[in-house]
Protein backbone atom coordinates (compact mmCIF):
# COMPACT_ATOMS: atom_id res chain seq x y z
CA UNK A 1 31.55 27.95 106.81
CA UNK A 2 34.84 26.19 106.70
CA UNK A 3 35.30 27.63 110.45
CA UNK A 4 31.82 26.21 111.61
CA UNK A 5 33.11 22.61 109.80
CA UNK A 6 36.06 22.50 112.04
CA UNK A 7 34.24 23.46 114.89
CA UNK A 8 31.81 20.50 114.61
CA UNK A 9 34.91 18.18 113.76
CA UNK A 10 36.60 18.83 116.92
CA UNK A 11 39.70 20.18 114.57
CA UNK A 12 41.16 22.91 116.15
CA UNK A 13 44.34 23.54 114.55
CA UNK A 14 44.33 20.94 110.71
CA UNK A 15 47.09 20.65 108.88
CA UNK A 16 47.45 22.24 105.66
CA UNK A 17 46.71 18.96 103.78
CA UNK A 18 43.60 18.15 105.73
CA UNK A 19 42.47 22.01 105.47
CA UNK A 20 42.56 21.28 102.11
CA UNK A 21 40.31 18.11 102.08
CA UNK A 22 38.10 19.83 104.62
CA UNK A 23 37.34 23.04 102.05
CA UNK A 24 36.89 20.13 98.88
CA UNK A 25 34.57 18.01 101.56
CA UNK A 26 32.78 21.58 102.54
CA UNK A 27 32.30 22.48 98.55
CA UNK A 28 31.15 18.87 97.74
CA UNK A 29 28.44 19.69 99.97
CA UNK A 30 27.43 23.20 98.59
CA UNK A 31 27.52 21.43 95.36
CA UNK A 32 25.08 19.40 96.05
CA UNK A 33 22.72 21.35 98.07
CA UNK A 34 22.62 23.88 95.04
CA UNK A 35 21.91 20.93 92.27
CA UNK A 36 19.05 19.49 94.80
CA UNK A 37 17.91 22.94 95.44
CA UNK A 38 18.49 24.06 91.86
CA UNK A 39 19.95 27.37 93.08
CA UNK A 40 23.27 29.48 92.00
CA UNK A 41 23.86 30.88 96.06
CA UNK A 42 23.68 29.09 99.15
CA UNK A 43 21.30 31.45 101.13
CA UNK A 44 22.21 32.26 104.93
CA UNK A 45 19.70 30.24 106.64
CA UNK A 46 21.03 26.93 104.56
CA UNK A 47 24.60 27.58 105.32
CA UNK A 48 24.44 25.41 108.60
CA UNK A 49 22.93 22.70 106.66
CA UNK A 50 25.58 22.59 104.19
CA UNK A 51 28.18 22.46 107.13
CA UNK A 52 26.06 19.35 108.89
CA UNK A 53 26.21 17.94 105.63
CA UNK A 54 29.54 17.76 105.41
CA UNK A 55 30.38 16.98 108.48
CA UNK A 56 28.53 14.04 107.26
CA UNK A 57 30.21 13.54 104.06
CA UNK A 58 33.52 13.92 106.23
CA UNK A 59 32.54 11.08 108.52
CA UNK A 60 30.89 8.87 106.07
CA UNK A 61 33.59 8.51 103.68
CA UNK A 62 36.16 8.65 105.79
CA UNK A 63 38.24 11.40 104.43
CA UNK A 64 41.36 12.13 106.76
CA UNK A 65 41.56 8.34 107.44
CA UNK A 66 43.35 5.90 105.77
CA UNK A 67 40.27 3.52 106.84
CA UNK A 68 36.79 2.86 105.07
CA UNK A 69 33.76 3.07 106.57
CA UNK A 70 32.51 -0.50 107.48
CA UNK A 71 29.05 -1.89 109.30
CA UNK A 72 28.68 -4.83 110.95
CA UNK A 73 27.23 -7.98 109.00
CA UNK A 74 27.66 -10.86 111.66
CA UNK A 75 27.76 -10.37 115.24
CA UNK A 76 28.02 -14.25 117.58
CA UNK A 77 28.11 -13.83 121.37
CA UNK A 78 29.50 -16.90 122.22
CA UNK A 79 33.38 -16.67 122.14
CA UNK A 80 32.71 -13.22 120.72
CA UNK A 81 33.06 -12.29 116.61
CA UNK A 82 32.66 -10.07 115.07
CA UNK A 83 32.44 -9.24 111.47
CA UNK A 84 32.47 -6.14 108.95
CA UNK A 85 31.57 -5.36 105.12
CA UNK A 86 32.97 -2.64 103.63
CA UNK A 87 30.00 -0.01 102.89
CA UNK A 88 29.75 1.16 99.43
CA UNK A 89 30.59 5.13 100.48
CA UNK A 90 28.53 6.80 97.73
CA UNK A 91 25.35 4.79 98.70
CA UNK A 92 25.66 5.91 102.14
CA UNK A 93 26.25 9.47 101.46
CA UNK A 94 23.28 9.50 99.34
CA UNK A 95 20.91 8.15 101.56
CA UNK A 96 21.66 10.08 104.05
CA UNK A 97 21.77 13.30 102.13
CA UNK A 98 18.45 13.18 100.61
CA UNK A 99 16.67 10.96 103.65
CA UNK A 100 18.15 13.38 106.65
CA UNK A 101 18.37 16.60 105.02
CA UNK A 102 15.03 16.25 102.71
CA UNK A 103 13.23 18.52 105.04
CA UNK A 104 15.27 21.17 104.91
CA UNK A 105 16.36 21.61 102.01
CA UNK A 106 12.59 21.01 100.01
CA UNK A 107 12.17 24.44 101.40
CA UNK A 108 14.64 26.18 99.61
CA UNK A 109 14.16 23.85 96.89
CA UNK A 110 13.33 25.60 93.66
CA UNK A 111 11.30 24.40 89.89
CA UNK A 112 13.85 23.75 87.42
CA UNK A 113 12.70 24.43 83.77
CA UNK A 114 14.07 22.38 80.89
């Protein structure tokens, strides 16, 4: 999967460091499709999910930058500003997860039993 991750990352050849963060980033992600899902194994037919997802995660919270993500809050035309918030990272990663992947992963989604 990690090979897939890179692929969609346009990283052809990481440093160790960032292979590093990339395979934490990539487990994040299995991690949480198997507590939505509440499964123990990430079947086949998931595993390009998990690698969109953290693509997503990657890009979203910035890792491998020293930035934070930000979004525009005020935007004026005349004489051109423009200004940014910092986005709260966590929030953004879970909306995303469970409003873009939902789909998906409801399918392989399983009854968990107290």
């Amino acid at each position: 999967m990690l090979k897939k991750m890179l692929m969609i990352l346009g990283k052809s050849n990481p440093a160790s460091e960032e292979t590093e963060l990339l395979q934490f980033v990539l487990d994040l992600a299995v991690d949480k499709v198997k507590n939505y899902c509440h499964i123990k194994i990430i079947p086949k037919e998931l595993e390009n999910t998990v690698v969109r997802i953290a693509a997503d995660l990657w890009r979203t919270e910035g890792y491998g930058s020293e930035e934070k993500p930000k979004e525009v809050t005020a935007v004026r035309r005349g004489d051109v500003s423009t200004s940014f918030a910092s986005v709260s990272a966590s929030e953004a990663v879970q909306s995303d997860f469970l409003n873009k992947y939902k789909g998906e992963l409801n399918s392989f989604r399983k009854l968990k039993w107290q």
